[in-house]
N, C-alpha and C. Protein backbone atom coordinates (compact mmCIF):
# COMPACT_ATOMS: atom_id res chain seq x y z
N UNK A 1 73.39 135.79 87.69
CA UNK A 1 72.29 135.70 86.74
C UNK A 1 72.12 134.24 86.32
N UNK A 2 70.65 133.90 85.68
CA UNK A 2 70.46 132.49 85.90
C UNK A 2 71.18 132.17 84.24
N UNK A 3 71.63 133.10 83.27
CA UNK A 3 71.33 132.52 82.19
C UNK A 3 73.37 132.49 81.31
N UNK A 4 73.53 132.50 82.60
CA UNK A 4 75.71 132.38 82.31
C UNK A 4 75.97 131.14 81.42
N UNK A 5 75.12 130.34 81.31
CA UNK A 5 75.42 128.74 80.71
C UNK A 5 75.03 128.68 79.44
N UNK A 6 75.28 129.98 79.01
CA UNK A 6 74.75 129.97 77.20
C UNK A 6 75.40 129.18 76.31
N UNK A 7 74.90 128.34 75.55
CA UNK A 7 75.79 127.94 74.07
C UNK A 7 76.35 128.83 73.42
N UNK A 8 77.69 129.01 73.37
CA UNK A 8 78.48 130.07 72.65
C UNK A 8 78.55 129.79 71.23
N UNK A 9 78.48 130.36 70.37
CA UNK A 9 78.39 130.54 68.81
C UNK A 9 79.71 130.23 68.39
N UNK A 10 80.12 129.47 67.32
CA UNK A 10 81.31 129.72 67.01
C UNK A 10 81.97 130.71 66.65
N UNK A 11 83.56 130.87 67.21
CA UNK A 11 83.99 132.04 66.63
C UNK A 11 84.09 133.09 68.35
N UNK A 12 83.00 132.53 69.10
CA UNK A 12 82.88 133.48 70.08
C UNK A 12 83.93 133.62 70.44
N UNK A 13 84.42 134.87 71.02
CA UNK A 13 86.00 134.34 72.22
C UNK A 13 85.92 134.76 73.52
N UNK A 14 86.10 133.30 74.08
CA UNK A 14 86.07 132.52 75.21
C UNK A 14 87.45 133.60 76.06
N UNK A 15 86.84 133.86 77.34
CA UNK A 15 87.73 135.17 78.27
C UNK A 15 88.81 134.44 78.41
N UNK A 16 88.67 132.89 79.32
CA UNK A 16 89.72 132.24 79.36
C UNK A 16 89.53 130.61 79.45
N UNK A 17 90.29 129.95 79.67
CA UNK A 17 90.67 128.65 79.44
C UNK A 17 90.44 127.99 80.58
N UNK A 18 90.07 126.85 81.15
CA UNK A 18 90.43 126.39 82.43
C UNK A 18 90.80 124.69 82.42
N UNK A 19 92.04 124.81 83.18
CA UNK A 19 93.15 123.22 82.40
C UNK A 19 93.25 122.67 83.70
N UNK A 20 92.70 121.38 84.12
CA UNK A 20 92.41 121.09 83.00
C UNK A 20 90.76 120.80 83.60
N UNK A 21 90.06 120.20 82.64
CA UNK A 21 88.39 119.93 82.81
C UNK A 21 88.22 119.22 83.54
N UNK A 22 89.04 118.26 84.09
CA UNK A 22 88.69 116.75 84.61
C UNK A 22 89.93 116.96 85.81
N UNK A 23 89.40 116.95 87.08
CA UNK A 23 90.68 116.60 88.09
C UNK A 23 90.53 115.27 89.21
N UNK A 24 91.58 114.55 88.49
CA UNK A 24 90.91 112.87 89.70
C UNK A 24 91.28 113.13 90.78
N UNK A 25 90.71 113.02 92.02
CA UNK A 25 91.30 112.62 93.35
C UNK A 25 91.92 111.50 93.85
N UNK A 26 92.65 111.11 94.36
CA UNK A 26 92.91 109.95 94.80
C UNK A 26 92.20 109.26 96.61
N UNK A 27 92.13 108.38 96.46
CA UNK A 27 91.81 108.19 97.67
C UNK A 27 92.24 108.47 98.69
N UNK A 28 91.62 109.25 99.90
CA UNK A 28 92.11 110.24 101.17
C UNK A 28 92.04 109.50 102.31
N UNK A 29 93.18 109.09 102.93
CA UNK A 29 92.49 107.91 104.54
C UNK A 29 92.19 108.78 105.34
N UNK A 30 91.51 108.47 106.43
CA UNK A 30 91.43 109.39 107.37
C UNK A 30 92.67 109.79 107.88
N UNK A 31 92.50 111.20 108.37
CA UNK A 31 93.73 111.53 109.37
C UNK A 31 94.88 111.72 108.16
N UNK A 32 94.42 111.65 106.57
CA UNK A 32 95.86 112.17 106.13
C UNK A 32 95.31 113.24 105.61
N UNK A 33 97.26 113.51 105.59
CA UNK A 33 97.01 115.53 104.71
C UNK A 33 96.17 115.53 103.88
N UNK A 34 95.33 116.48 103.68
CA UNK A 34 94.91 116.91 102.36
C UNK A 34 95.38 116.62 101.01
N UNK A 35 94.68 115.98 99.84
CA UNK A 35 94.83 116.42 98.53
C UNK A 35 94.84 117.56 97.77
N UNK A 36 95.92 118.02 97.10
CA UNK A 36 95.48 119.27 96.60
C UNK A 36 96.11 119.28 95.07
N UNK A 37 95.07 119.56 94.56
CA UNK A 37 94.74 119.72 93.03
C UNK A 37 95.20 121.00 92.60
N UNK A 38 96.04 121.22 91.51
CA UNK A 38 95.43 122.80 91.29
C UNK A 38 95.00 122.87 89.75
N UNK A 39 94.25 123.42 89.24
CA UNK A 39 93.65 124.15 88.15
C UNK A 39 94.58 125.37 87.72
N UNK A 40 94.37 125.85 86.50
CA UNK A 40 94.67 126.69 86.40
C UNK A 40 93.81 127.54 84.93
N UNK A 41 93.61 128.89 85.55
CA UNK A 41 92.58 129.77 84.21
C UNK A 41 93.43 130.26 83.35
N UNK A 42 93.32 130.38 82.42
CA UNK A 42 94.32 131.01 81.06
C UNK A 42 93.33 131.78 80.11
N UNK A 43 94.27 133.41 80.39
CA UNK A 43 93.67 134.35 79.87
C UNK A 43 93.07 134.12 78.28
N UNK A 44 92.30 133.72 77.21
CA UNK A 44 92.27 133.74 76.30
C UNK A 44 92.88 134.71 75.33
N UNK A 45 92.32 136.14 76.06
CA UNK A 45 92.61 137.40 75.32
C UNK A 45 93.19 138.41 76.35
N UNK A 46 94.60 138.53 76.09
CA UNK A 46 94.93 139.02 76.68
C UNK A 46 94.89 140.84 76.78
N UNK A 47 93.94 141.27 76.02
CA UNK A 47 93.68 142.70 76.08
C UNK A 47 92.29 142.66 76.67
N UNK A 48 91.62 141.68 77.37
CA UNK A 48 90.48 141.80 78.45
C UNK A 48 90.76 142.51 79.62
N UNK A 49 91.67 142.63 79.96
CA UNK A 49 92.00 143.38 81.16
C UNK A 49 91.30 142.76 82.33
N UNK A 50 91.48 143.65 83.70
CA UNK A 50 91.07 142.19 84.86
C UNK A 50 89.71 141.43 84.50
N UNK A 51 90.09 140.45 84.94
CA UNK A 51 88.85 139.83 85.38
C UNK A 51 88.18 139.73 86.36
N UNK A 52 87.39 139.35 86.72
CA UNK A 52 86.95 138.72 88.27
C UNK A 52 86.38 137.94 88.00
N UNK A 53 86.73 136.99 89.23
CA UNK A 53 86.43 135.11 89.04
C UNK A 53 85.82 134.73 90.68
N UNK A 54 84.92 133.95 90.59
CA UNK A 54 84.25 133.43 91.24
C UNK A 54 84.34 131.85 91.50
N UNK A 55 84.65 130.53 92.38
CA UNK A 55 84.94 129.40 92.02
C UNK A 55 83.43 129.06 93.06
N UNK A 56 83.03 128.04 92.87
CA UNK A 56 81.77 127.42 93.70
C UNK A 56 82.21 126.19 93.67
N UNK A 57 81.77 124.89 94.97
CA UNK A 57 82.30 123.61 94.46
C UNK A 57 80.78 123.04 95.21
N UNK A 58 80.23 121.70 94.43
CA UNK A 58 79.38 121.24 94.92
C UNK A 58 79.60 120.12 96.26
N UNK A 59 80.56 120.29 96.34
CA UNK A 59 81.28 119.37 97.63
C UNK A 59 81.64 120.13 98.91
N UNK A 60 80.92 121.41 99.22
CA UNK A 60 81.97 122.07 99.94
C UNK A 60 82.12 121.30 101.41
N UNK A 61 81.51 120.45 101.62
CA UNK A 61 81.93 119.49 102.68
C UNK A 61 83.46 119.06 102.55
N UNK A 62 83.34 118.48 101.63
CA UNK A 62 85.09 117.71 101.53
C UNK A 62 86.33 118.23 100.65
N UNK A 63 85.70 119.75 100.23
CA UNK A 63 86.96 120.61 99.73
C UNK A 63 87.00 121.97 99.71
N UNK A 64 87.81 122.92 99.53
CA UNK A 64 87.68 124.05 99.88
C UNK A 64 88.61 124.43 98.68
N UNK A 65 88.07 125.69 98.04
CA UNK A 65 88.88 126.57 97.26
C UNK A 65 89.77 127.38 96.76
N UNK A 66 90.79 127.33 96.76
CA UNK A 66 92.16 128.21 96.80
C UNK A 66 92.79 129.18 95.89
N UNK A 67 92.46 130.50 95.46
CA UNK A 67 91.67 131.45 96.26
C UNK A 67 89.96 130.86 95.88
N UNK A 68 89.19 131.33 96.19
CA UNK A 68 87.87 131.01 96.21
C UNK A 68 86.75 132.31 95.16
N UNK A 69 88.03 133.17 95.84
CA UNK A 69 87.53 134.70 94.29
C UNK A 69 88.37 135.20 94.87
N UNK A 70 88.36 136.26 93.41
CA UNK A 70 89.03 137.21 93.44
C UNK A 70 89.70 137.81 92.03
N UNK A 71 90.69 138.96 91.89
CA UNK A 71 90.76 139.34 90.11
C UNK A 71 92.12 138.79 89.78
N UNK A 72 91.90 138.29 88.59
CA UNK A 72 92.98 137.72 87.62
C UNK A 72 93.12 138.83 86.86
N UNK A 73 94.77 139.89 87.13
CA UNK A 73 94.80 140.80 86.41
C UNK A 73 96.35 140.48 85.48
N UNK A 74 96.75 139.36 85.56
CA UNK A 74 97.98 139.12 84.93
C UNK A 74 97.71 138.31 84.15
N UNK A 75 98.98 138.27 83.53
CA UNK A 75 98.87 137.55 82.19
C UNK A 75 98.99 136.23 81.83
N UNK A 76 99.84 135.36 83.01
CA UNK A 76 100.08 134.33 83.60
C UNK A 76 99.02 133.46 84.05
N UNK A 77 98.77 132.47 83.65
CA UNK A 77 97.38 131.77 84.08
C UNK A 77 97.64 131.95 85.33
N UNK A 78 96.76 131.60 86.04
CA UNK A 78 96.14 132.43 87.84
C UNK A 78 95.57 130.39 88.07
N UNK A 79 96.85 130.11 89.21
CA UNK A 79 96.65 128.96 90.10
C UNK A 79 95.26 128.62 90.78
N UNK A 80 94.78 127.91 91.07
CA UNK A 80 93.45 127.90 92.14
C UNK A 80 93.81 126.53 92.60
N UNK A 81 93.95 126.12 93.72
CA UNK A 81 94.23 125.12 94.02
C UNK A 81 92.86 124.50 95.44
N UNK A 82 92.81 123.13 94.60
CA UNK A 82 91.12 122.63 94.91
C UNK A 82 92.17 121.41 95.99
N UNK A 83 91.43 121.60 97.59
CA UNK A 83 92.45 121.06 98.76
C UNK A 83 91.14 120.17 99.09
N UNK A 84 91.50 119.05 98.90
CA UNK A 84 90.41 118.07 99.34
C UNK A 84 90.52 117.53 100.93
N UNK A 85 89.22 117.41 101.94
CA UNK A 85 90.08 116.99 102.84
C UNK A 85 89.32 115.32 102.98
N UNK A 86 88.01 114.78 102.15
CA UNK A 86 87.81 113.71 101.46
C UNK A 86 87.19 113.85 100.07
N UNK A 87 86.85 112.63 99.65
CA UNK A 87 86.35 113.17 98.38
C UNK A 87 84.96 111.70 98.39
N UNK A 88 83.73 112.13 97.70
CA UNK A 88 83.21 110.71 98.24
C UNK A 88 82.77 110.23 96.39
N UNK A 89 83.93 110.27 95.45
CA UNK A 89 83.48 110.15 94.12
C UNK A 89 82.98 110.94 93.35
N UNK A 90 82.46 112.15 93.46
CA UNK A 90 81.87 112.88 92.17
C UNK A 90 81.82 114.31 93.23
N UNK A 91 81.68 114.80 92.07
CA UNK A 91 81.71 116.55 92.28
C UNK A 91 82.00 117.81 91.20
N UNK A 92 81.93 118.17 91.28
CA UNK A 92 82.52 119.45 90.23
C UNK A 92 82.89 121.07 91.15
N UNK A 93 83.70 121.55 90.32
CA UNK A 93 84.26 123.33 90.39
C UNK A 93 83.08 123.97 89.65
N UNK A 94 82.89 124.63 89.87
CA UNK A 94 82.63 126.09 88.58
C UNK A 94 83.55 126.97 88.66
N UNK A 95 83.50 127.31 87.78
CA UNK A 95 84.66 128.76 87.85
C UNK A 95 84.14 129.66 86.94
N UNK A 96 83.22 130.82 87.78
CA UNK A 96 82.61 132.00 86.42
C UNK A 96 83.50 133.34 86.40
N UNK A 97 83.63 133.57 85.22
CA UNK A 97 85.03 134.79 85.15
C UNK A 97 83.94 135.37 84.47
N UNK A 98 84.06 137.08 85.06
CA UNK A 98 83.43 138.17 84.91
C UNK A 98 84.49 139.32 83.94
N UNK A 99 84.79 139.97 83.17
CA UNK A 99 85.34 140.84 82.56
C UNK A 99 84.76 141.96 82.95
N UNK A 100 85.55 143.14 82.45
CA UNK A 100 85.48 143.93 83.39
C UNK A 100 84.12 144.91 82.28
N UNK A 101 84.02 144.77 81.04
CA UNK A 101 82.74 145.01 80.06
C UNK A 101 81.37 144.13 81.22
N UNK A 102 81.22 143.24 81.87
CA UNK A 102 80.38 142.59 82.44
C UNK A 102 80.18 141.07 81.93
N UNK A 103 81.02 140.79 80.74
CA UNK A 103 80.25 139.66 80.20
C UNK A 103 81.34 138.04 81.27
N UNK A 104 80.11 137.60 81.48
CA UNK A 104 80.80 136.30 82.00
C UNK A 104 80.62 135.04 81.49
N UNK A 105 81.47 134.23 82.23
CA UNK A 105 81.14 132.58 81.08
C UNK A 105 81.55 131.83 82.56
N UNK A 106 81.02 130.71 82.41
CA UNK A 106 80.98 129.76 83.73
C UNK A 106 81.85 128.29 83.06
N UNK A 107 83.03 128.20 83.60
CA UNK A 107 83.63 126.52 83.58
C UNK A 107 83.08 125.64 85.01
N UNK A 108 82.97 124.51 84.16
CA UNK A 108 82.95 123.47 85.07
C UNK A 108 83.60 122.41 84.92
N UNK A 109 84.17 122.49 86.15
CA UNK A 109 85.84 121.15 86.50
C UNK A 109 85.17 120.06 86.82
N UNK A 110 84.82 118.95 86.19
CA UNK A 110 84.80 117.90 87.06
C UNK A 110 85.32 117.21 88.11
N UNK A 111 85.27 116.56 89.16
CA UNK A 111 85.69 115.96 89.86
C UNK A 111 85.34 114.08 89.88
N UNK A 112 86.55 113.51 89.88
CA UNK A 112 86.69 112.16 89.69
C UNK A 112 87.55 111.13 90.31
N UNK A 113 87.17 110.01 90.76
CA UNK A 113 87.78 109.40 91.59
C UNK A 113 89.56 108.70 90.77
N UNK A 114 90.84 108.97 91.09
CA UNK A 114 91.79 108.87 91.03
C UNK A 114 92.78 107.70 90.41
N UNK A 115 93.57 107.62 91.24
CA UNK A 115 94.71 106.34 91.33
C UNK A 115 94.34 105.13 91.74
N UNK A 116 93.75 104.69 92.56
CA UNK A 116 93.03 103.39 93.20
C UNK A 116 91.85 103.08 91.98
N UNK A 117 91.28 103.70 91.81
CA UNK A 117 90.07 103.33 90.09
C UNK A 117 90.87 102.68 88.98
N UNK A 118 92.50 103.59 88.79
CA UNK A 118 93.11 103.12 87.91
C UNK A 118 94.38 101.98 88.18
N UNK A 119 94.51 101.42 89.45
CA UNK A 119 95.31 100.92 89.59
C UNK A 119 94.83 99.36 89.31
N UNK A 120 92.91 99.24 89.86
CA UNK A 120 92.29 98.39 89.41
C UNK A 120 92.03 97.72 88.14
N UNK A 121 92.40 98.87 87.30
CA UNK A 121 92.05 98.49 85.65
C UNK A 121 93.09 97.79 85.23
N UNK A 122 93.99 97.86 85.94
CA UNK A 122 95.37 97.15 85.57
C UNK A 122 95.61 95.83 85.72
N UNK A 123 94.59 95.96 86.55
CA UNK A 123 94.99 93.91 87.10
C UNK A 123 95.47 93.82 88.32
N UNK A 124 95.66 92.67 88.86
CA UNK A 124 96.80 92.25 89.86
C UNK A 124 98.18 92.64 89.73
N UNK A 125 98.98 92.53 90.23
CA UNK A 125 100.54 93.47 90.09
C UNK A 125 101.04 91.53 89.98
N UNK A 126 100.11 90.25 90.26
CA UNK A 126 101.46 89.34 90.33
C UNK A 126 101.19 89.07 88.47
N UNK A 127 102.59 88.24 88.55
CA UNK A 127 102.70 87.53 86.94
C UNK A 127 101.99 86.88 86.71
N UNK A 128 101.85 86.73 85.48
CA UNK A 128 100.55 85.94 84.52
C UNK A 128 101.08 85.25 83.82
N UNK A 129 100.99 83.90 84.38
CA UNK A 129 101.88 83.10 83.59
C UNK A 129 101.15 82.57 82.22
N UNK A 130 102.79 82.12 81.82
CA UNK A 130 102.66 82.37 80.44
C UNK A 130 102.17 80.54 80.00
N UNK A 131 101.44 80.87 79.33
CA UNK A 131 100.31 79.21 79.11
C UNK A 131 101.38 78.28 77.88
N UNK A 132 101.77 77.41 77.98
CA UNK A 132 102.66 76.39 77.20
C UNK A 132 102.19 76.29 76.04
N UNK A 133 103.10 76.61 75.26
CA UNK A 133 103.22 76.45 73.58
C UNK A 133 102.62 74.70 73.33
């Protein structure tokens, strides 16, 4: 349905959690293993009973979903692990969890470029010398 992206009211309660919002990639060379991320959903309320979850990624070129759907009937946040095989800077997950009343709510994971973005912010790795008193 087109209209899952509602502003929730305060107070509403949210089915479940998804940890975390933001997952960086790191840079992938060619020819290496896969990156793999995992997420994880956390039941809010745990007297919802199963769920069913749906993940979509706007990248499905350069990643694939792990599981991709299927029901979260335990109590234990439920793994999904996002296997990059590049990443070209931006993207996002959704993840819409269905209860078993019908009502659903849609997360969206960002996707963000990694370790090499942040290794830059740091500077050069040599010493900085120290300027005479």
């Amino acid at each position: 349905s087109f209209c899952t992206l509602l502003v929730l009211p305060r107070g509403f309660m949210a089915l479940v959690t998804v940890e975390p919002l933001v997952v960086l990639v790191p840079p992938i060379a060619d020819g290496a293993e896969p990156h793999v991320a995992t997420i994880h959903v956390v039941r809010a309320n745990a007297a919802a009973g199963d769920l069913t979850f749906k993940c979509r990624t706007t990248v499905p070129k350069e990643m694939r979903v792990r599981p991709a759907s299927g029901v979260h009937s335990a109590s234990e946040p439920l793994p999904i692990d996002l296997v990059f095989s590049s990443f070209g800077g931006k993207g996002k997950v959704q993840v819409q969890v269905t209860d078993a009343a019908g009502a659903s709510e849609t997360h969206v994971v960002k996707l963000e470029p990694g370790e090499a973005a942040a290794a830059d912010v740091a500077g050069p790795s040599e010493p900085v010398p120290t300027p005479n008193p």
